[in-house]
Protein backbone atom coordinates (compact mmCIF):
# COMPACT_ATOMS: atom_id res chain seq x y z
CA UNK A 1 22.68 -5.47 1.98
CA UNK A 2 19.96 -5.83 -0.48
CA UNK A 3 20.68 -4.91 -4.80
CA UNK A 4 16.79 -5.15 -4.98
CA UNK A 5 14.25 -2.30 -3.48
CA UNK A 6 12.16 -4.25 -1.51
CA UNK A 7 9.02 -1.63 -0.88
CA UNK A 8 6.49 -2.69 1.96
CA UNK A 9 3.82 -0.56 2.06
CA UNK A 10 2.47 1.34 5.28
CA UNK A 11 -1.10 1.85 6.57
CA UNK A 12 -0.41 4.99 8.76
CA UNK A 13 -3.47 3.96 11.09
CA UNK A 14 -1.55 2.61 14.17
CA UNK A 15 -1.71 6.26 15.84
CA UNK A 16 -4.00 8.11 17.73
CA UNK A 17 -2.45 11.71 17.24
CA UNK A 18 -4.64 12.01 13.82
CA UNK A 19 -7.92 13.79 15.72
CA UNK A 20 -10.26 12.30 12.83
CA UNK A 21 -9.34 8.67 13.79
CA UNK A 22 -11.52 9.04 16.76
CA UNK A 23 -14.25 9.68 14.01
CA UNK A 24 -13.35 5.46 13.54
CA UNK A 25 -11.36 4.27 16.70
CA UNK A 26 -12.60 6.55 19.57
CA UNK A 27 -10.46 4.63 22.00
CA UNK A 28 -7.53 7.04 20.64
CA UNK A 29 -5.47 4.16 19.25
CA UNK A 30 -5.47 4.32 15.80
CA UNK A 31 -6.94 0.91 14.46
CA UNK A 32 -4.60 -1.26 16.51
CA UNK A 33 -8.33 -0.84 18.21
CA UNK A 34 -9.87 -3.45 15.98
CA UNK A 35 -6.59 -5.66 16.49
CA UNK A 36 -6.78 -5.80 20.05
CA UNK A 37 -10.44 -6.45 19.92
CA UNK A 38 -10.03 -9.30 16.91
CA UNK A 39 -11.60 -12.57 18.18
CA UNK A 40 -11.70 -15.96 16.55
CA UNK A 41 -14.69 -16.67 14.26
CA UNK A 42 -14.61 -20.33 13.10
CA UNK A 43 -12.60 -23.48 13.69
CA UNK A 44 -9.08 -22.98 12.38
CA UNK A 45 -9.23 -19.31 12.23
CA UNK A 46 -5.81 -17.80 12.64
CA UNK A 47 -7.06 -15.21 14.74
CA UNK A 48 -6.78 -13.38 17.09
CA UNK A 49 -2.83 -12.57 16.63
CA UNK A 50 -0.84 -10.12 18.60
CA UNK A 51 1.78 -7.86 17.77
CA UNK A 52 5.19 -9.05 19.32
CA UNK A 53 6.41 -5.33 19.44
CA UNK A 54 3.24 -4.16 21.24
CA UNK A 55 0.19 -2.02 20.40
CA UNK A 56 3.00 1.25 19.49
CA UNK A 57 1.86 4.26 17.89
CA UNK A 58 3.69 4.54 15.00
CA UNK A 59 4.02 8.16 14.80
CA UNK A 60 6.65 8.10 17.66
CA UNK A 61 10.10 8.87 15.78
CA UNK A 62 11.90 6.49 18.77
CA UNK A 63 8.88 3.64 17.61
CA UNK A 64 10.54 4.29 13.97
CA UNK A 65 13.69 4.02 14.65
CA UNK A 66 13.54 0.61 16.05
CA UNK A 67 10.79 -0.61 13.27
CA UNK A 68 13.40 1.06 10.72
CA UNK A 69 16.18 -0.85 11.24
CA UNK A 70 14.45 -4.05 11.98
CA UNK A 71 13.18 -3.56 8.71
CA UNK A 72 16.49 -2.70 6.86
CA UNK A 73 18.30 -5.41 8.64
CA UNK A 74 15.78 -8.39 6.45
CA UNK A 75 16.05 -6.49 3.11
CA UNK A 76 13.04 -4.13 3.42
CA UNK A 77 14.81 -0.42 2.45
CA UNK A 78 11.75 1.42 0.91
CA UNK A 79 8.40 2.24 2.90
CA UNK A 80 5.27 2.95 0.59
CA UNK A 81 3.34 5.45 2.91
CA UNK A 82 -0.99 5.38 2.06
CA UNK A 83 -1.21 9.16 1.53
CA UNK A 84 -4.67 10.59 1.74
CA UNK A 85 -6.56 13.83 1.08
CA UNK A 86 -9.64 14.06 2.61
CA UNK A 87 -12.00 17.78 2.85
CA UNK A 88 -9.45 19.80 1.61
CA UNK A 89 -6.50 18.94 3.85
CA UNK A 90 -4.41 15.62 4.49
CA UNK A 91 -5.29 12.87 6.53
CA UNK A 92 -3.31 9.94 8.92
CA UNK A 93 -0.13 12.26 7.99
CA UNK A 94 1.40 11.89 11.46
CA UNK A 95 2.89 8.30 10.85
CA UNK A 96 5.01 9.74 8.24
CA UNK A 97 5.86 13.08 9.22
CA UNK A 98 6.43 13.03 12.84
CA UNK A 99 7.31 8.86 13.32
CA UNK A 100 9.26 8.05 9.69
CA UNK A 101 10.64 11.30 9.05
CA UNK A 102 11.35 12.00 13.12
CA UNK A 103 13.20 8.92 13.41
CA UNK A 104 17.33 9.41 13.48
CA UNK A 105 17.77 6.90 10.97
CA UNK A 106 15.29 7.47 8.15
CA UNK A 107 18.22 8.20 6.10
CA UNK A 108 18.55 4.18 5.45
CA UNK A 109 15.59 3.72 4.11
CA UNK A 110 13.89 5.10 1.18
CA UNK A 111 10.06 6.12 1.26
CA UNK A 112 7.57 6.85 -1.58
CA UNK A 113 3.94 8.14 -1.57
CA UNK A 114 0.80 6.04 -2.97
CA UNK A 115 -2.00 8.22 -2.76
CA UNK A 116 -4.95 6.19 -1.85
CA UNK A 117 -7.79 8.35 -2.95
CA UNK A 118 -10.79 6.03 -2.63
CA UNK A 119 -13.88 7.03 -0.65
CA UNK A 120 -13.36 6.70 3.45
CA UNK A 121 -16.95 5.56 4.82
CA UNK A 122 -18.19 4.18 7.83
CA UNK A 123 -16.67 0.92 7.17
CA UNK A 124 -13.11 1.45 9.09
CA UNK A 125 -15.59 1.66 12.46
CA UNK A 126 -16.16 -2.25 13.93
CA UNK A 127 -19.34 -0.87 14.89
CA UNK A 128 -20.67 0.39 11.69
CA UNK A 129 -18.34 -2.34 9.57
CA UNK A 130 -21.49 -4.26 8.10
CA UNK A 131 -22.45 -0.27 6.09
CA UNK A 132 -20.45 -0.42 2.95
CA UNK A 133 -22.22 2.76 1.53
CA UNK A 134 -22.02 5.35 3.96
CA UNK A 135 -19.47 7.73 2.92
CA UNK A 136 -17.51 10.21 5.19
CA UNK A 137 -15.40 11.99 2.86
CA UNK A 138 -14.91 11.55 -0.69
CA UNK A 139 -11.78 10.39 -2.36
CA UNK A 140 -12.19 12.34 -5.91
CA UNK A 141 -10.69 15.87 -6.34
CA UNK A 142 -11.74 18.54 -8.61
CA UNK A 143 -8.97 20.25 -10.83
CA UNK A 144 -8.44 22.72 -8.18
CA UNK A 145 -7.89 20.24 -5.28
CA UNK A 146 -5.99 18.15 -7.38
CA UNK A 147 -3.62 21.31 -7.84
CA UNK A 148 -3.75 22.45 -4.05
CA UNK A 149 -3.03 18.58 -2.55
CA UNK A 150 -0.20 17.97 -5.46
CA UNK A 151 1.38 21.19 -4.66
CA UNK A 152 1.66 20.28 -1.15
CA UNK A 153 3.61 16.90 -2.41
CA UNK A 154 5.80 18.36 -4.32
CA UNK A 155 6.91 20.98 -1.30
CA UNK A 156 6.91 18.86 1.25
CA UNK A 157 7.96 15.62 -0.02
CA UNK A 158 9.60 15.27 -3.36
CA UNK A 159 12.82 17.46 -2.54
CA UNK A 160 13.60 15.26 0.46
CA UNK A 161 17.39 13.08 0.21
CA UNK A 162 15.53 9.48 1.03
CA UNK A 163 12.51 9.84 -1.36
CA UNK A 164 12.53 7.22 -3.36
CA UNK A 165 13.49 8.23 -7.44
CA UNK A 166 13.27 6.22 -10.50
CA UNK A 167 15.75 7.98 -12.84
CA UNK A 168 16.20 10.36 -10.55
CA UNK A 169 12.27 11.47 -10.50
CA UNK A 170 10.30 11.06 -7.76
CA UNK A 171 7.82 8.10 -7.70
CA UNK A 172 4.24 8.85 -7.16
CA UNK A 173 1.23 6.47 -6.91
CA UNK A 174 -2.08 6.19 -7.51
CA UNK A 175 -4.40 4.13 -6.06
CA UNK A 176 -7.83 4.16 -7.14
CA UNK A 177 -7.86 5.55 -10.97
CA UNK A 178 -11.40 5.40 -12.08
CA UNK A 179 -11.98 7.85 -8.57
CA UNK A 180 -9.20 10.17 -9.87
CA UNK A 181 -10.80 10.48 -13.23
CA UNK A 182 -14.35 10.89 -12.08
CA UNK A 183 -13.08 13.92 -10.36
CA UNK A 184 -11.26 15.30 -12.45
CA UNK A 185 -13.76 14.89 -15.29
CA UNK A 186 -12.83 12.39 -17.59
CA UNK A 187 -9.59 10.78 -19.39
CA UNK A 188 -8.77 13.64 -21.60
CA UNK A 189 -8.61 15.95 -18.25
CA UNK A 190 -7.20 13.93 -16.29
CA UNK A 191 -4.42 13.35 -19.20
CA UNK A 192 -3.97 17.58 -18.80
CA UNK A 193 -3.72 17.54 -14.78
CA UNK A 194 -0.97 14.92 -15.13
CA UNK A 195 0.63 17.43 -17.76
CA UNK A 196 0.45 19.62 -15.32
CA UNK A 197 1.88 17.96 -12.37
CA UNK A 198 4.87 16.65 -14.57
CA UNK A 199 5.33 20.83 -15.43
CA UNK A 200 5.03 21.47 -11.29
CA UNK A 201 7.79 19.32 -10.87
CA UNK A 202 10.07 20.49 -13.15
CA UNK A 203 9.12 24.21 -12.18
CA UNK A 204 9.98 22.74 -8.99
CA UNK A 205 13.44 22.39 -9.81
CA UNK A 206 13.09 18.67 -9.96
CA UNK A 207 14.40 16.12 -12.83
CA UNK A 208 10.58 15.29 -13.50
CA UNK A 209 7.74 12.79 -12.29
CA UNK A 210 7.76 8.93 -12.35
CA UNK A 211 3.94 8.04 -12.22
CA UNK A 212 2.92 5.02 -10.85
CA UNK A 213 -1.15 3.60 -10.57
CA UNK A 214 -2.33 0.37 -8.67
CA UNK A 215 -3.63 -2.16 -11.39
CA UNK A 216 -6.57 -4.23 -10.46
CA UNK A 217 -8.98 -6.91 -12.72
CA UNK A 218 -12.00 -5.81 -13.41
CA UNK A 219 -13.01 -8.27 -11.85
CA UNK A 220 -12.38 -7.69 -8.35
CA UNK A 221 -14.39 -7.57 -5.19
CA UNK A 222 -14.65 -5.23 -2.96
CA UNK A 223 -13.69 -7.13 0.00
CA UNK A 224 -12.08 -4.25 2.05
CA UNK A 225 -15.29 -1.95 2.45
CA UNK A 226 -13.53 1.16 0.73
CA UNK A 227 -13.16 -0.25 -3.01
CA UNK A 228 -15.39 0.30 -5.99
CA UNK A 229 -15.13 -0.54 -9.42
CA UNK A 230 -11.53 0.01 -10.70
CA UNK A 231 -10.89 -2.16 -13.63
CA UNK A 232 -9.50 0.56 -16.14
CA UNK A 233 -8.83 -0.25 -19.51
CA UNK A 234 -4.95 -0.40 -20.19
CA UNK A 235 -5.68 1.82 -23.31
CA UNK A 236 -6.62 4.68 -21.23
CA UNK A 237 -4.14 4.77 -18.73
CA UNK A 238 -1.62 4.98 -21.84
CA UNK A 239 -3.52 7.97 -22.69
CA UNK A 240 -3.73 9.30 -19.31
CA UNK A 241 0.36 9.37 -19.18
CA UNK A 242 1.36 6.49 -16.63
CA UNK A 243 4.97 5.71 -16.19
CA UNK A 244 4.38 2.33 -14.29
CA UNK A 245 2.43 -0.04 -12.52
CA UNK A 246 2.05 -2.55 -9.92
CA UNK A 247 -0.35 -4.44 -7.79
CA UNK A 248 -0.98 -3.45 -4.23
CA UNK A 249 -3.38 -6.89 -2.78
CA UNK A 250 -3.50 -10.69 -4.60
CA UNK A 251 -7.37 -9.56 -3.90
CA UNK A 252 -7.58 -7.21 -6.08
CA UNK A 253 -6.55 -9.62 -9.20
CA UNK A 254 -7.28 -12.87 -7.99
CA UNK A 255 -9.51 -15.45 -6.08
CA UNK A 256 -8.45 -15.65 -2.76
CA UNK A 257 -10.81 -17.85 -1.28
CA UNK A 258 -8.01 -20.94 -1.28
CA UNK A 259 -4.85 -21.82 -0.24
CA UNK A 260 -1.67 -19.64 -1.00
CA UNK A 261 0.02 -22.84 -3.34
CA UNK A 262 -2.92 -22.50 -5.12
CA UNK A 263 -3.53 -18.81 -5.65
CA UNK A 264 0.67 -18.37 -6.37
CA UNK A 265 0.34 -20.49 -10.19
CA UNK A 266 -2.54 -17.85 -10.23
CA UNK A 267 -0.45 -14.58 -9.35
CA UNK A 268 2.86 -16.06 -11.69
CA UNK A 269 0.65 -15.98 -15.03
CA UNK A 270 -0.91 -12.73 -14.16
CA UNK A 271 2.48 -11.49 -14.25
CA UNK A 272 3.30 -13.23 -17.28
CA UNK A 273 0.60 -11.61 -19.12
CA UNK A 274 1.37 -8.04 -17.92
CA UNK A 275 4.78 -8.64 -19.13
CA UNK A 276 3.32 -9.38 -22.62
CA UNK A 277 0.99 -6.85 -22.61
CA UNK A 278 2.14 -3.68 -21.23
CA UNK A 279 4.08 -1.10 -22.57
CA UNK A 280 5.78 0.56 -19.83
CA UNK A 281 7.07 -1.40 -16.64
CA UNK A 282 4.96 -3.62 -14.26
CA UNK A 283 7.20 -4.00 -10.98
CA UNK A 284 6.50 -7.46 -8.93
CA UNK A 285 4.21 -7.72 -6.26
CA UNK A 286 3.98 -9.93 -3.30
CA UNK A 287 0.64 -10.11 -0.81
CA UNK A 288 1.60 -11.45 2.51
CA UNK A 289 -2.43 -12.52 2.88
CA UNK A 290 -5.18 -11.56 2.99
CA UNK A 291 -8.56 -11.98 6.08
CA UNK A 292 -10.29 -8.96 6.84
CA UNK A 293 -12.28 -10.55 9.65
CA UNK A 294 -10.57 -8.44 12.42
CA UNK A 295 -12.41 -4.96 10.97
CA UNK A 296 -15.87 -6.83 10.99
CA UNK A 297 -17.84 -7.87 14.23
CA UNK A 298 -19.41 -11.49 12.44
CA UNK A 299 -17.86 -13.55 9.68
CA UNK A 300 -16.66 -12.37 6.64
CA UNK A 301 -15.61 -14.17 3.62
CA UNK A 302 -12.54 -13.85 1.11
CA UNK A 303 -9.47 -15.90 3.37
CA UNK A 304 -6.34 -16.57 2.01
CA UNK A 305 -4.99 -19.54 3.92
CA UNK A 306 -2.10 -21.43 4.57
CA UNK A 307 -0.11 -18.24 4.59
CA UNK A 308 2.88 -19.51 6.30
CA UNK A 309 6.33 -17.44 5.73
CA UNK A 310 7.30 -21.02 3.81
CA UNK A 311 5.00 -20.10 1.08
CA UNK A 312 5.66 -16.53 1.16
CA UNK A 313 9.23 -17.04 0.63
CA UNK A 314 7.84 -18.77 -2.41
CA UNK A 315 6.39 -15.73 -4.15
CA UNK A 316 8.81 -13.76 -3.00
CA UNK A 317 10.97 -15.66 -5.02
CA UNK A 318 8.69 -15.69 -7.69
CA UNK A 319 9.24 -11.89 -7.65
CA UNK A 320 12.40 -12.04 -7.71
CA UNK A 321 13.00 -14.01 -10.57
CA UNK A 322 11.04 -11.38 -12.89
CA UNK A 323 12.70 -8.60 -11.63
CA UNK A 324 15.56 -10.97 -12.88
CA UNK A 325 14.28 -11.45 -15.81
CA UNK A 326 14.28 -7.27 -16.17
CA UNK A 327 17.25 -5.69 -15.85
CA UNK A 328 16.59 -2.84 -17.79
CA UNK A 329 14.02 -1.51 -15.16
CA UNK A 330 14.86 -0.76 -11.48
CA UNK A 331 14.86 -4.00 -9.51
CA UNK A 332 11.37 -2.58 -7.62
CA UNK A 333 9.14 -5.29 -5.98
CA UNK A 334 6.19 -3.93 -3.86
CA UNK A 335 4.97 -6.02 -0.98
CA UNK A 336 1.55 -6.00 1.12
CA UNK A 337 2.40 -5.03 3.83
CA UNK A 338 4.32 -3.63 6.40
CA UNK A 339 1.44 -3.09 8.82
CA UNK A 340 -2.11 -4.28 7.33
CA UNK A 341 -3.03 -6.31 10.40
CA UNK A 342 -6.69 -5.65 9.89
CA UNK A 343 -6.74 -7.32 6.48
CA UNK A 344 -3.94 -9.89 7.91
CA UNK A 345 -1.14 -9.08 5.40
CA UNK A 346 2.08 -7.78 7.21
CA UNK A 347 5.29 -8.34 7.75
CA UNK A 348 5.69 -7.12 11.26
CA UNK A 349 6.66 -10.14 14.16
CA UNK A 350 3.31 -11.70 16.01
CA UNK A 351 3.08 -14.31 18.20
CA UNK A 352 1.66 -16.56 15.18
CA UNK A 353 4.93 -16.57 13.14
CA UNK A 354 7.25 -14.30 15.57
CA UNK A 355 9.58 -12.79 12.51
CA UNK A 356 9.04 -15.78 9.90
CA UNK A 357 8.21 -13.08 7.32
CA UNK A 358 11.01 -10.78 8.12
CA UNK A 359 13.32 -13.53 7.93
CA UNK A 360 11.77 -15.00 4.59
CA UNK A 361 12.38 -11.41 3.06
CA UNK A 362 16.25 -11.43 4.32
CA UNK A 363 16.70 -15.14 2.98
CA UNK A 364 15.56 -14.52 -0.78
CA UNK A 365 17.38 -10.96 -1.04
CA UNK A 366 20.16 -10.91 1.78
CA UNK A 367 21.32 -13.62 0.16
């Protein structure tokens, strides 16, 4: 049993019960579609790489259950689920409702929401993966929608026994901050809709809202397909009424283009400085890798190599230690990912490393 929450998040794509996936993955698999198609591009490539567990669909509660207590039996006890909102209504919900929250034994693991509210465009289709611009629906929200989707949060989610609380509040994320402020119409507005949502929650019976945003460098490139511009200046985000912050890829703060030993000196100063320079908590983060080859029919660039589970245990250490060196915040480190096998940063067994990661994970915080 782990003293640390050791959060992995989840890209709920590995399903075909979503009907809009088939707008991306017709095949009705979810993206394990681009996995199974994933070929290798150069000399040394790591690719392709196959899931040990199979191609499952990972909104099937018995599919949970087994991934659930694989994961809580190596020190992984929180999920972070991508949450999105998309034309008025959610999207890629099934993975959490009817797989996590079906599954028997959800009640060992806690689970949090980051809403990733970027633009969805073309991009997640092989076939259309070289059209970076091409948007399918839009990621900002108006005040209205912004109302309507965090209403449905708090109702649905936020009362539950295994969501995950900081103080006893729930802990919400956002993703892409410069999108959330766009649509909502600037800092000052955006500052009121959060004053709002904290008021929801307490209407709501609850103890209050932990609010938690991604933190990226300005700059970072937009390696995925679905990023823009979201270097925010720290001084607005005070304004805007954040409680926290963490990092959800190395490539959104770093160069990636080298070996892992190299980027890690990289990753440890970044953290360094946030600890210097913010004034509310940053919690650890740990990127498993990073190639996003398998999503793109030629060669892309941006590789992270040498990303063995030796030099994950590494950072994972790394992490460790400044949770360590925090004891007067919750001992939260965030990893990428459970599942991101597109953008090759996951913790789940393959045939590459069979459970190498898994078992890195249980020997820094099983100890």
């Amino acid at each position: 049993m782990s003293r640390y929450d050791v959060a992995a998040y989840i890209w709920p794509a590995y399903t075909g019960d979503e009907p809009r996936t088939r707008i991306f993955w017709p095949e009705g698999i979810g993206e394990w579609q681009s996995v199974r198609t994933a070929a290798k591009k150069f000399e040394g490539h790591t690719w392709p790489r196959r899931p040990l567990w199979g191609y499952v669909n990972e909104a099937d509660p018995y599919v949970m259950e087994m991934e659930i207590e694989a994961a809580v039996d190596h020190g992984v006890n929180v999920f972070i689920y991508d949450w999105y909102w998309f034309d008025r209504r959610p999207f890629l919900e099934n993975c959490l409702n009817d797989g996590f929250l079906g599954a028997k034994n959800n009640g060992k693991m806690k689970f949090y929401l980051m809403w990733a509210n970027h633009n969805a465009g073309v991009t997640w289709d092989k076939r259309n993966s070289h059209d970076f611009d091409t948007i399918v629906w839009n990621g900002d929200v108006d005040r209205r929608e912004f109302e309507r989707a965090m209403n449905r949060v708090i109702e649905k989610y936020f009362r539950l026994p295994n969501y995950y609380t900081i103080d006893g509040k729930p802990v919400f994320m956002i993703y892409d901050v410069p999108n959330l402020v766009r649509g909502l119409g600037g800092v000052e507005q955006t500052a009121d809709a959060i004053r709002w949502f904290r008021e929801a929650c307490a209407k709501a019976g609850l103890p209050g809202l932990h609010l938690q945003f991604a933190l990226w460098s300005a700059k970072a490139l937009n390696l995925s397909g679905v990023d823009g511009e979201k270097g925010v200046p720290v001084e607005e985000l005070d304004s805007i009424g954040f409680d926290s912050c963490t990092h959800y890829q190395y490539c959104h703060f770093v160069n990636i283009d080298r070996d892992y030993e190299d980027v890690l000196p990289d990753v440890v100063q970044e953290m360094e400085r946030l600890e210097k320079k913010l004034g509310f908590p940053y919690f650890p983060h740990v990127s498993v890798g990073w190639d996003n080859n398998p999503r793109f029919v030629g060669r892309v660039g941006g590789i992270l190599r040498n990303c063995v589970p030796e030099n994950i245990e590494k950072a994972l250490r790394k992490a460790k230690e400044y949770a360590d060196r925090h004891p007067e915040q919750p001992p939260l480190i965030t990893i990428n990912s459970w599942n991101e096998w597109t953008e090759s940063s996951y913790l789940e067994p393959d045939d590459l490393y069979g459970y190498g990661y898994l078992e890195a994970i249980r020997r820094v915080f099983c100890e």
